[in-house]
C-alpha atoms as a PDB file:
ATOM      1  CA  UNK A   1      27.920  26.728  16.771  1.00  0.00           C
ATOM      2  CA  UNK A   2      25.216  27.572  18.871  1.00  0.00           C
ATOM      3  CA  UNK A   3      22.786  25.873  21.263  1.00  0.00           C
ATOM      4  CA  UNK A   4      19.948  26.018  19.043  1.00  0.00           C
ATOM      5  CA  UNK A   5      21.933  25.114  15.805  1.00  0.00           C
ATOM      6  CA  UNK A   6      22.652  21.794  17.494  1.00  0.00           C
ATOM      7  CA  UNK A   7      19.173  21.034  18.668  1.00  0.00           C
ATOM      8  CA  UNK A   8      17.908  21.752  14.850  1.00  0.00           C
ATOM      9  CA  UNK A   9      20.717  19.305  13.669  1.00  0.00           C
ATOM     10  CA  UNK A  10      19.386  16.866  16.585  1.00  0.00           C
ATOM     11  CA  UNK A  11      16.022  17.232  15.075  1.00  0.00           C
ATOM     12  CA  UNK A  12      16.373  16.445  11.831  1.00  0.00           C
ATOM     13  CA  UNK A  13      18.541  13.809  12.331  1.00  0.00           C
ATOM     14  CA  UNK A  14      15.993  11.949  14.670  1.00  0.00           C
ATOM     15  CA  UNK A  15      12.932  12.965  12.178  1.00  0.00           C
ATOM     16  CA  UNK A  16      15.354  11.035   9.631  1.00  0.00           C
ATOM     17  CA  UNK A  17      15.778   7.675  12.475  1.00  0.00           C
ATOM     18  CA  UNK A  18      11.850   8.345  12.927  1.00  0.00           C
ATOM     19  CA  UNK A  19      10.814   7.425   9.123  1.00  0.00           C
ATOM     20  CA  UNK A  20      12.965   4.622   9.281  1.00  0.00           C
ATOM     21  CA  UNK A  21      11.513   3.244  11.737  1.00  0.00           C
ATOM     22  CA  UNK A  22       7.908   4.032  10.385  1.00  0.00           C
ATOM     23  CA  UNK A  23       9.152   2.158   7.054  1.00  0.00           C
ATOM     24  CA  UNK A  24      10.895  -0.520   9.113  1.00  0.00           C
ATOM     25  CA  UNK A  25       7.216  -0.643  10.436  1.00  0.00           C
ATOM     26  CA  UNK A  26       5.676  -0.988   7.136  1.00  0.00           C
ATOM     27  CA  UNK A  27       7.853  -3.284   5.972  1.00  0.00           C
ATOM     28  CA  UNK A  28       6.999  -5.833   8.888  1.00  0.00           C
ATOM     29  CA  UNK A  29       3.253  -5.363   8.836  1.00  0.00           C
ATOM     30  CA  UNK A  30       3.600  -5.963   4.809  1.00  0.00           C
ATOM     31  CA  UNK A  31       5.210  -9.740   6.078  1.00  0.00           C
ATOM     32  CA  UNK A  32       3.488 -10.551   9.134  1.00  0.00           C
ATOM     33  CA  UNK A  33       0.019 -10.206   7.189  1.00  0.00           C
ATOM     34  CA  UNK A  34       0.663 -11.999   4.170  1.00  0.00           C
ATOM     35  CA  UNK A  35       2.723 -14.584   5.886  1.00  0.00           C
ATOM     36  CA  UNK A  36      -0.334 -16.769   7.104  1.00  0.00           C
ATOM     37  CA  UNK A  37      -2.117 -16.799   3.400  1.00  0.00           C
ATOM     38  CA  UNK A  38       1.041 -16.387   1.049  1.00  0.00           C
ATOM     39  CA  UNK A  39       4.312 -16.979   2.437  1.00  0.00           C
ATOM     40  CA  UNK A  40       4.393 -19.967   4.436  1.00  0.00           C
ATOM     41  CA  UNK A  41       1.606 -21.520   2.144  1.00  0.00           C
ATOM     42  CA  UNK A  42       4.123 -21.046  -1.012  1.00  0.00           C
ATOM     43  CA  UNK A  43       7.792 -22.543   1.033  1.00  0.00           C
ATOM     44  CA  UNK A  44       4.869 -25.519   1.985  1.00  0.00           C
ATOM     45  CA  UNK A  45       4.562 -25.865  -2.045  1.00  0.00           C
ATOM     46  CA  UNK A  46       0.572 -25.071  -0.997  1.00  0.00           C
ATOM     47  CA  UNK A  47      -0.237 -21.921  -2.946  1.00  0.00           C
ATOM     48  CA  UNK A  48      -1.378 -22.388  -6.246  1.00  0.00           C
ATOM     49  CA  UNK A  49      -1.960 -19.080  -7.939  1.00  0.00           C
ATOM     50  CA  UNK A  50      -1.374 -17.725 -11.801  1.00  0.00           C
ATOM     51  CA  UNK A  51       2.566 -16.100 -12.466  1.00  0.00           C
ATOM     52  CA  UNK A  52       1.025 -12.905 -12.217  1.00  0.00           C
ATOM     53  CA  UNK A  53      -0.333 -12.972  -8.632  1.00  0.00           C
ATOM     54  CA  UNK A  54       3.326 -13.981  -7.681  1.00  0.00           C
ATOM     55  CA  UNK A  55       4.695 -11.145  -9.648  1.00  0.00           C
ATOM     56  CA  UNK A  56       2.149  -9.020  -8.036  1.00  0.00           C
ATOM     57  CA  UNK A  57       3.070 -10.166  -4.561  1.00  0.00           C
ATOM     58  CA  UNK A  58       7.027  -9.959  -5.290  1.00  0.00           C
ATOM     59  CA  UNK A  59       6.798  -6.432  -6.518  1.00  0.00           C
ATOM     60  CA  UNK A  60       4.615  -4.710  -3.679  1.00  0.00           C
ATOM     61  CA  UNK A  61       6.331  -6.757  -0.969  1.00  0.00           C
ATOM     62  CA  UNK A  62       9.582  -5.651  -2.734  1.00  0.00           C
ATOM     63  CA  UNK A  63       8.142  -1.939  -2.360  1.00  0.00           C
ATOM     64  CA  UNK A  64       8.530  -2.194   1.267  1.00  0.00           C
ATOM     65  CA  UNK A  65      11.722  -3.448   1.691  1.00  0.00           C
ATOM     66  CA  UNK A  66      12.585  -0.454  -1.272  1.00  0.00           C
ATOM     67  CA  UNK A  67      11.087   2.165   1.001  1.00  0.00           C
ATOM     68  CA  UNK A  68      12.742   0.672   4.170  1.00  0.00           C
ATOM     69  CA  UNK A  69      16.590   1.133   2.302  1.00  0.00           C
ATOM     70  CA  UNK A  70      15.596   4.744   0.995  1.00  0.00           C
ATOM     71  CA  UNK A  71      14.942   6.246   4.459  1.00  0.00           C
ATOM     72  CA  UNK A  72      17.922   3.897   5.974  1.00  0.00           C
ATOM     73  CA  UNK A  73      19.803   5.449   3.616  1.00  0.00           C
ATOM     74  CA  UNK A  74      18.722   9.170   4.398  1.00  0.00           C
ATOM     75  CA  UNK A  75      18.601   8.637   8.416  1.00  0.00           C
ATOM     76  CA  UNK A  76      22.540   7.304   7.501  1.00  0.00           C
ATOM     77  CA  UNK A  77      23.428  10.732   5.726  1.00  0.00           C
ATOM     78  CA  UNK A  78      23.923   8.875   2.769  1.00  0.00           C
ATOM     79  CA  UNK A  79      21.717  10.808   0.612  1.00  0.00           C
ATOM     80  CA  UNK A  80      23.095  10.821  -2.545  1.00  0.00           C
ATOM     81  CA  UNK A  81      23.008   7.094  -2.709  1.00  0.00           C
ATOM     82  CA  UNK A  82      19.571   7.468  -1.716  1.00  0.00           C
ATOM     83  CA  UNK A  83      18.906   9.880  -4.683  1.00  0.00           C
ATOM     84  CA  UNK A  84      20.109   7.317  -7.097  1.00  0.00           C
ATOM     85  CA  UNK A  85      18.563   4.562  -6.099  1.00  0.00           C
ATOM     86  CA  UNK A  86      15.614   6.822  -6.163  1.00  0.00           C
ATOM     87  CA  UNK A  87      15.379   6.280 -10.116  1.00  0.00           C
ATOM     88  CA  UNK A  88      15.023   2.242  -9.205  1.00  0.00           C
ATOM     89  CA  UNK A  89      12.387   3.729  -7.300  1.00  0.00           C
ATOM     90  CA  UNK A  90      10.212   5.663  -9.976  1.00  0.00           C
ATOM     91  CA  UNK A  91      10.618   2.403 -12.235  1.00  0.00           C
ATOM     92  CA  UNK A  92       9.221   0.279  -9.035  1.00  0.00           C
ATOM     93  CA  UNK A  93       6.868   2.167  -8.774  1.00  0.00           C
ATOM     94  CA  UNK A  94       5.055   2.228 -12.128  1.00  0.00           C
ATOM     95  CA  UNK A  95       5.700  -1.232 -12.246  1.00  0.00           C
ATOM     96  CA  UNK A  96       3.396  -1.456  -9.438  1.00  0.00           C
ATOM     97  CA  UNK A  97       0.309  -0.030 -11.066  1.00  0.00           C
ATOM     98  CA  UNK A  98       0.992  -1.611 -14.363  1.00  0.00           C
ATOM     99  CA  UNK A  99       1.240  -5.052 -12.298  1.00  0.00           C
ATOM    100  CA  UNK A 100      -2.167  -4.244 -10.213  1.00  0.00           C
ATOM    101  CA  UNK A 101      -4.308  -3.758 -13.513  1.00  0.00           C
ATOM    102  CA  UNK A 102      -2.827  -7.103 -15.089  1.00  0.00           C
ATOM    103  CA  UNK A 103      -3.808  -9.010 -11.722  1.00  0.00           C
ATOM    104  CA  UNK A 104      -7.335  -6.965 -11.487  1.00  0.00           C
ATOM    105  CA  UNK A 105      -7.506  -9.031 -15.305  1.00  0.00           C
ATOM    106  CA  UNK A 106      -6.653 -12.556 -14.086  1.00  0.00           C
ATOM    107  CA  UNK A 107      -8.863 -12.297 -10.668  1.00  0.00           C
ATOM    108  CA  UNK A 108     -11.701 -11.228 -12.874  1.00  0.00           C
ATOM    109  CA  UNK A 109     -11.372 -14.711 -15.505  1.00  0.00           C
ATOM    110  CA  UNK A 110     -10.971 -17.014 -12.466  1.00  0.00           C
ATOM    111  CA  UNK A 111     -13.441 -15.786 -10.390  1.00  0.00           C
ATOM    112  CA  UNK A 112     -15.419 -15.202 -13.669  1.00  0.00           C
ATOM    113  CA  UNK A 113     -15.098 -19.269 -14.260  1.00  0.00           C
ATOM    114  CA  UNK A 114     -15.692 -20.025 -10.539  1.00  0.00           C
ATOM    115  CA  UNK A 115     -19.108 -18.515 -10.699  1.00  0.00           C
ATOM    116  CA  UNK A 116     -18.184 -15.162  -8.816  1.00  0.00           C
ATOM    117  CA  UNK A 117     -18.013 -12.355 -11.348  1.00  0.00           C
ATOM    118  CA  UNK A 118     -20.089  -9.744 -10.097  1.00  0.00           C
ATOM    119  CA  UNK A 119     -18.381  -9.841  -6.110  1.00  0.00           C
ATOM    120  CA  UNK A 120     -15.305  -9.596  -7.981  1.00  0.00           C
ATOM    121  CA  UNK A 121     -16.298  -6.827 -10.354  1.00  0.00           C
ATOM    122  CA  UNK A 122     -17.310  -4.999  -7.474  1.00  0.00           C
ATOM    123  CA  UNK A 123     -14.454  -5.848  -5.119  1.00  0.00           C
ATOM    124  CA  UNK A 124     -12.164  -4.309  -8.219  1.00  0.00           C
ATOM    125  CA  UNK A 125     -12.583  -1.141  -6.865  1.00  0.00           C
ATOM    126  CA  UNK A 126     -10.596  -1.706  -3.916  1.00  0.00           C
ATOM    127  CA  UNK A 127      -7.786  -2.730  -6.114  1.00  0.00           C
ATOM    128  CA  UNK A 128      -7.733  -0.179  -8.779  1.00  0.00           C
ATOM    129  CA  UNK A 129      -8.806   2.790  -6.515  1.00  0.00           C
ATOM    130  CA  UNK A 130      -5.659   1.873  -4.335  1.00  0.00           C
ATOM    131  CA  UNK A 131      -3.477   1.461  -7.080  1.00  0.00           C
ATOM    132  CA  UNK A 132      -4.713   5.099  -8.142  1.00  0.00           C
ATOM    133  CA  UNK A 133      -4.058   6.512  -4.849  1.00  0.00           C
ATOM    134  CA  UNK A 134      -0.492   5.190  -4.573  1.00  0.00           C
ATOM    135  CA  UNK A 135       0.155   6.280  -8.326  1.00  0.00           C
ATOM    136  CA  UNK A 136      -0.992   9.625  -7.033  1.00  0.00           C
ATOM    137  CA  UNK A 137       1.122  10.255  -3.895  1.00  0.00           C
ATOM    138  CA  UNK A 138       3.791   8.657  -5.421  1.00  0.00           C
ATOM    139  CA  UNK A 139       3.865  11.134  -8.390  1.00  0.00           C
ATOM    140  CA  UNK A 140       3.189  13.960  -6.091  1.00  0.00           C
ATOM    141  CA  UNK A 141       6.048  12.675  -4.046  1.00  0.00           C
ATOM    142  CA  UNK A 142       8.368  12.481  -7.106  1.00  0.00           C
ATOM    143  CA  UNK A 143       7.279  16.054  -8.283  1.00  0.00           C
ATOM    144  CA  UNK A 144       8.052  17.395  -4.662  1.00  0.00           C
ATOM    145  CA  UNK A 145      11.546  15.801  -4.407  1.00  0.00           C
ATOM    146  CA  UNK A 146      13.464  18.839  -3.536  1.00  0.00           C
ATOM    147  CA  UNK A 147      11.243  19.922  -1.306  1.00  0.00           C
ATOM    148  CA  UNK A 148      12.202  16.848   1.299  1.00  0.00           C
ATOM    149  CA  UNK A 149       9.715  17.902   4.376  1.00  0.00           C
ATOM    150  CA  UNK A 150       6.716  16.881   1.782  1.00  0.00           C
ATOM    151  CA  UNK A 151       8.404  14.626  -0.333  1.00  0.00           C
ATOM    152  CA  UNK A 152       9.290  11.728   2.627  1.00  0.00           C
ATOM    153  CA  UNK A 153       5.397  12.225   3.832  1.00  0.00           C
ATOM    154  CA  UNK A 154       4.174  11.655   0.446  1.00  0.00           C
ATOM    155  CA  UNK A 155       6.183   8.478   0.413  1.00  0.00           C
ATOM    156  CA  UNK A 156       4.699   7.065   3.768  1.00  0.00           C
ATOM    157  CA  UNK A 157       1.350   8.011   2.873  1.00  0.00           C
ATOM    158  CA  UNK A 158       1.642   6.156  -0.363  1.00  0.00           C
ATOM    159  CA  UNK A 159       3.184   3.195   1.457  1.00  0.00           C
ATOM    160  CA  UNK A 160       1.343   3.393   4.134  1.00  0.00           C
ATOM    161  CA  UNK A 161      -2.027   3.054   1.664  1.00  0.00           C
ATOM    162  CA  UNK A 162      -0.866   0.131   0.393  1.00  0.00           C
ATOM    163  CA  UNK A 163      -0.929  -1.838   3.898  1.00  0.00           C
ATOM    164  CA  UNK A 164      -4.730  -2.417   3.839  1.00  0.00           C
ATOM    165  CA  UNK A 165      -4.404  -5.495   2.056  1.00  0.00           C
ATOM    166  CA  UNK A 166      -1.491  -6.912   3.743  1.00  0.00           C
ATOM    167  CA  UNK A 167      -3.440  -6.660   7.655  1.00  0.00           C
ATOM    168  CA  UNK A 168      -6.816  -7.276   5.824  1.00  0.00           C
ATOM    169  CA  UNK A 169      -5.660 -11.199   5.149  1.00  0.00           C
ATOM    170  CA  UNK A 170      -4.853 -11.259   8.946  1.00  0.00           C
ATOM    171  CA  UNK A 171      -9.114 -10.709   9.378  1.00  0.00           C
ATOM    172  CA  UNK A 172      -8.893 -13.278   6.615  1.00  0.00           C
ATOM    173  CA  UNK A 173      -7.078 -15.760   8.881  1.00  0.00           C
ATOM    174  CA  UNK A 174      -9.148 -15.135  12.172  1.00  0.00           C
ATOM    175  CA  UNK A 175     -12.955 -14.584  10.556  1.00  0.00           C
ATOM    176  CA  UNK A 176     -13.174 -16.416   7.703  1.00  0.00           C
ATOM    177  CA  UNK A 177     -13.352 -20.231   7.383  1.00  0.00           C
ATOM    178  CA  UNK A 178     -10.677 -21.678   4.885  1.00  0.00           C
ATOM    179  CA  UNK A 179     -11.637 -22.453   1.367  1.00  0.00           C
ATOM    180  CA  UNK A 180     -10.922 -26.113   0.250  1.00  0.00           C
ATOM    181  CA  UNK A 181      -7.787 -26.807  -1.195  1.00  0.00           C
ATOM    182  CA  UNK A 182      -7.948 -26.393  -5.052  1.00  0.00           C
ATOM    183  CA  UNK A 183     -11.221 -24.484  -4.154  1.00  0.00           C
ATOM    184  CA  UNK A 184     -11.961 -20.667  -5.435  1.00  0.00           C
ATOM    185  CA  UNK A 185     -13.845 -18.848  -2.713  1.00  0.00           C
ATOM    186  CA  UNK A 186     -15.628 -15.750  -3.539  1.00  0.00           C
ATOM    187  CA  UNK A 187     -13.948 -12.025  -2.585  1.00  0.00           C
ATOM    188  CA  UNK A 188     -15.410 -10.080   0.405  1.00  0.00           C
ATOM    189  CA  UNK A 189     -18.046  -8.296   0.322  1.00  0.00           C
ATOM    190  CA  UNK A 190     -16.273  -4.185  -0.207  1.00  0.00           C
ATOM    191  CA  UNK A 191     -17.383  -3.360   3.955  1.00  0.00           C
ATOM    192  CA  UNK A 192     -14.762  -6.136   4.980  1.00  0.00           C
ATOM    193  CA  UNK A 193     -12.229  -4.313   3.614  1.00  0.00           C
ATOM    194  CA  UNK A 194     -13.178  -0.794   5.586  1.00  0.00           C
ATOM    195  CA  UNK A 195     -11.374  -2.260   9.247  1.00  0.00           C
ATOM    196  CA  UNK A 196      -8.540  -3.212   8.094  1.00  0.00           C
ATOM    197  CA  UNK A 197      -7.922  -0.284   6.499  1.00  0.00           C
ATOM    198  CA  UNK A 198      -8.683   1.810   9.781  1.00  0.00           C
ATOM    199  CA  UNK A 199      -6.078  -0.337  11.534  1.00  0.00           C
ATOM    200  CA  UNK A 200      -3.183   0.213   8.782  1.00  0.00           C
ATOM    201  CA  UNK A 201      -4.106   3.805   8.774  1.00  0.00           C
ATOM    202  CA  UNK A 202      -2.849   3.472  12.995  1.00  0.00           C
ATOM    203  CA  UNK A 203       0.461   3.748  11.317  1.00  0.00           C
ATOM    204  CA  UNK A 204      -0.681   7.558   9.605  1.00  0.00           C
ATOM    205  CA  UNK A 205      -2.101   8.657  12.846  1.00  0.00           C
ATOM    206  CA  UNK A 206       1.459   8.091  14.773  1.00  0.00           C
ATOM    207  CA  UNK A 207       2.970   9.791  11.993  1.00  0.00           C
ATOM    208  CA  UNK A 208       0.490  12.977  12.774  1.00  0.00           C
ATOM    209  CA  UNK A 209       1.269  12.490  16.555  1.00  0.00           C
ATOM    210  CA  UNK A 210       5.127  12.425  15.917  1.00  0.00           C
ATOM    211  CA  UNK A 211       4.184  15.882  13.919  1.00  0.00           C
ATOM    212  CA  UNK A 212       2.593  16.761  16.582  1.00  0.00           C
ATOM    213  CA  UNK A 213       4.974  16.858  19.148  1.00  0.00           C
ATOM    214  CA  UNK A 214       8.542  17.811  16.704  1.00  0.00           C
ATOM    215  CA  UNK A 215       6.675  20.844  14.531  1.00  0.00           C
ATOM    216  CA  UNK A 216       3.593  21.886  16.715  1.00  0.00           C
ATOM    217  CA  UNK A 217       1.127  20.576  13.859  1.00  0.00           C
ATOM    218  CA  UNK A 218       0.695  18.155  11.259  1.00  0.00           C
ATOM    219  CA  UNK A 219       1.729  18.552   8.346  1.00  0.00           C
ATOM    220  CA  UNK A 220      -0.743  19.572   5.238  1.00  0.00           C
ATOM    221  CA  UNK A 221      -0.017  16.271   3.683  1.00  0.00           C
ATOM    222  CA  UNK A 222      -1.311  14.269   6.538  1.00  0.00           C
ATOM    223  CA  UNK A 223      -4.536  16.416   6.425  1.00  0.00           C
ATOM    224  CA  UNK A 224      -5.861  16.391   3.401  1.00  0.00           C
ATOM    225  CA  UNK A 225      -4.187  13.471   2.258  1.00  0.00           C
ATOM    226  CA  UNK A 226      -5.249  11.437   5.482  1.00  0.00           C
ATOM    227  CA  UNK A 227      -8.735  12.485   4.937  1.00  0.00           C
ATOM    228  CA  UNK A 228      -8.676  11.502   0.913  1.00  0.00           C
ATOM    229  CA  UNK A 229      -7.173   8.103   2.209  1.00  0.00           C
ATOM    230  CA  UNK A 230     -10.240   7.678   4.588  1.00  0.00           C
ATOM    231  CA  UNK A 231     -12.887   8.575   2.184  1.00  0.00           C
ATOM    232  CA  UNK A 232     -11.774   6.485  -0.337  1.00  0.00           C
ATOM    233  CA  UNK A 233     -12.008   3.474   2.532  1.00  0.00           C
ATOM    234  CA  UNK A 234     -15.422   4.564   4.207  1.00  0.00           C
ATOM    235  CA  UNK A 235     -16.757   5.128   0.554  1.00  0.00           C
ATOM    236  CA  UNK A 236     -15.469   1.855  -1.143  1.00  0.00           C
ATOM    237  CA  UNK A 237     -19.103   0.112  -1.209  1.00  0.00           C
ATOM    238  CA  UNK A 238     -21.108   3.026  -2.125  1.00  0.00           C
ATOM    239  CA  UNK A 239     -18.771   3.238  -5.320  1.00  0.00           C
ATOM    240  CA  UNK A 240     -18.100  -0.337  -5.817  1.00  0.00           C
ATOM    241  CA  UNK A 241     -21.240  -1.676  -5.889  1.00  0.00           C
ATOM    242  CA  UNK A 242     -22.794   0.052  -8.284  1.00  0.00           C
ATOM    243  CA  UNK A 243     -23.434  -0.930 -11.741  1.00  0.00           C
ATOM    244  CA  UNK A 244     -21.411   1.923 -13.781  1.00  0.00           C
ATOM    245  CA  UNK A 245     -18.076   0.705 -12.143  1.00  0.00           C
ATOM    246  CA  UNK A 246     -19.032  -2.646 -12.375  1.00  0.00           C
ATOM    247  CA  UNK A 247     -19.738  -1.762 -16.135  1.00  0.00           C
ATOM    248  CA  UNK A 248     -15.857  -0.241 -15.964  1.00  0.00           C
ATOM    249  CA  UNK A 249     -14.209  -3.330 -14.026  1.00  0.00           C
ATOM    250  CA  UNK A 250     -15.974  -5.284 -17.201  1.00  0.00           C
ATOM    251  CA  UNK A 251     -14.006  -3.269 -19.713  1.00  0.00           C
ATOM    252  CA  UNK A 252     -10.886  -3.847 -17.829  1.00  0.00           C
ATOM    253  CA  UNK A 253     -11.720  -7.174 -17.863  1.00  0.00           C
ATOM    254  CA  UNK A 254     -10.707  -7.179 -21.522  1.00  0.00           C
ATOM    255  CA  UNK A 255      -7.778  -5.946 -21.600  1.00  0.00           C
ATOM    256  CA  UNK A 256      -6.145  -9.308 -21.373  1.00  0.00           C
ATOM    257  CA  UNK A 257      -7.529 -10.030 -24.894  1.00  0.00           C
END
């Protein structure tokens, strides 16, 4: 075996340690953000919220701690546990979205009743238009599964999209004053939600960096789909806002019957 066969095998084995960590990552800033709001308020017997929110929360915090075990798996050389558990993971997965459209439905009647259904019409987008996104890199990630150099990017991007919400309730925390108990506040206004989603997209650009430094560039799905990522952040008012998708977060407003 020769010198440079052993540094490859070095290399890919530490890539493999690298994404663990990265989902380790994830999987802490998924916690630590809803901790504060969700959490500690639910062991306290505090949060009162509709079965679905819970399933929501259960599901997507559940996605992180999936993600984490894949790439523990893989950076172990157990891959074809990984691969099997891997079918868990498509039916996660589309559970997710399924899950995000009948919570979009519920946060639309209560705010509806609370007096705040246009903000929450409008802050839809930032639900749906995530939940897109993730179905979207996720399928792309499924599609590319023997092609593993794309296929574990695709899966960090995805996850990695889905942090926004998780650091945005640590803004929540520090900037906004607490709603009464029993109380329904209104959503934030769509430009709230643009930092947060700069800081969880920290986690993309040390991704790029580790890139970087192991391959000499990033790879294509960083690129292009770090820049889709950012536009559909920086653009979330301009498209949110406006009354044709409020018009279409009123029609999904219906499908709960």
């Amino acid at each position: 075996m020769t010198d440079a066969t052993i540094g490859g095998s070095a290399s890919k084995v530490s890539s493999r340690w690298f994404y663990a960590w990265m989902a380790a990552t994830c999987m802490a800033v998924a916690f630590v953000g809803f901790a504060p709001s969700y959490f500690l308020p639910l062991v306290q017997g505090q949060f009162i919220a509709p079965p679905i929110i819970h399933i929501h929360g259960l599901i997507f915090f559940g996605w992180t701690v999936l993600f984490f075990v894949q790439t523990w798996l893989v950076a172990s050389g157990r891959t074809l546990a990984h691969r099997e558990l891997g079918l868990l993971g498509v039916a996660w997965a589309t559970a997710m979205v399924f899950v995000v459209f009948a919570a979009v439905v519920s946060r639309i009647e209560l705010l509806t009743e609370a007096g705040y259904r246009t903000e929450q019409l409008s802050f839809t987008w930032i639900q749906v238009s995530g939940a897109l996104f993730f179905g979207t890199v996720f399928t792309l990630a499924v599609v590319n599964v023997k092609r593993p150099e794309t296929h574990k990017r695709l899966m960090l991007l995805g996850t990695i999209s889905l942090l926004q919400a998780a650091v945005a309730r640590w803004f929540v925390v520090f900037l906004a004053p607490p709603s009464p108990p029993g109380e329904v506040g209104p959503p934030p206004p769509l430009f709230v939600a643009i930092p947060p989603g700069l800081v969880a997209d920290l986690l993309l650009v040390a991704a790029i960096v580790y890139d970087w430094r192991t391959r000499g560039k990033p790879h294509p799905v960083y690129i292009y789909g770090g820049i889709a990522l950012l536009a559909l952040q920086l653009t979330a008012p301009l498209i949110g806002n406006t009354d044709p998708w409020r018009s279409v977060a009123a029609w999904i407003g219906t499908w709960g019957g």
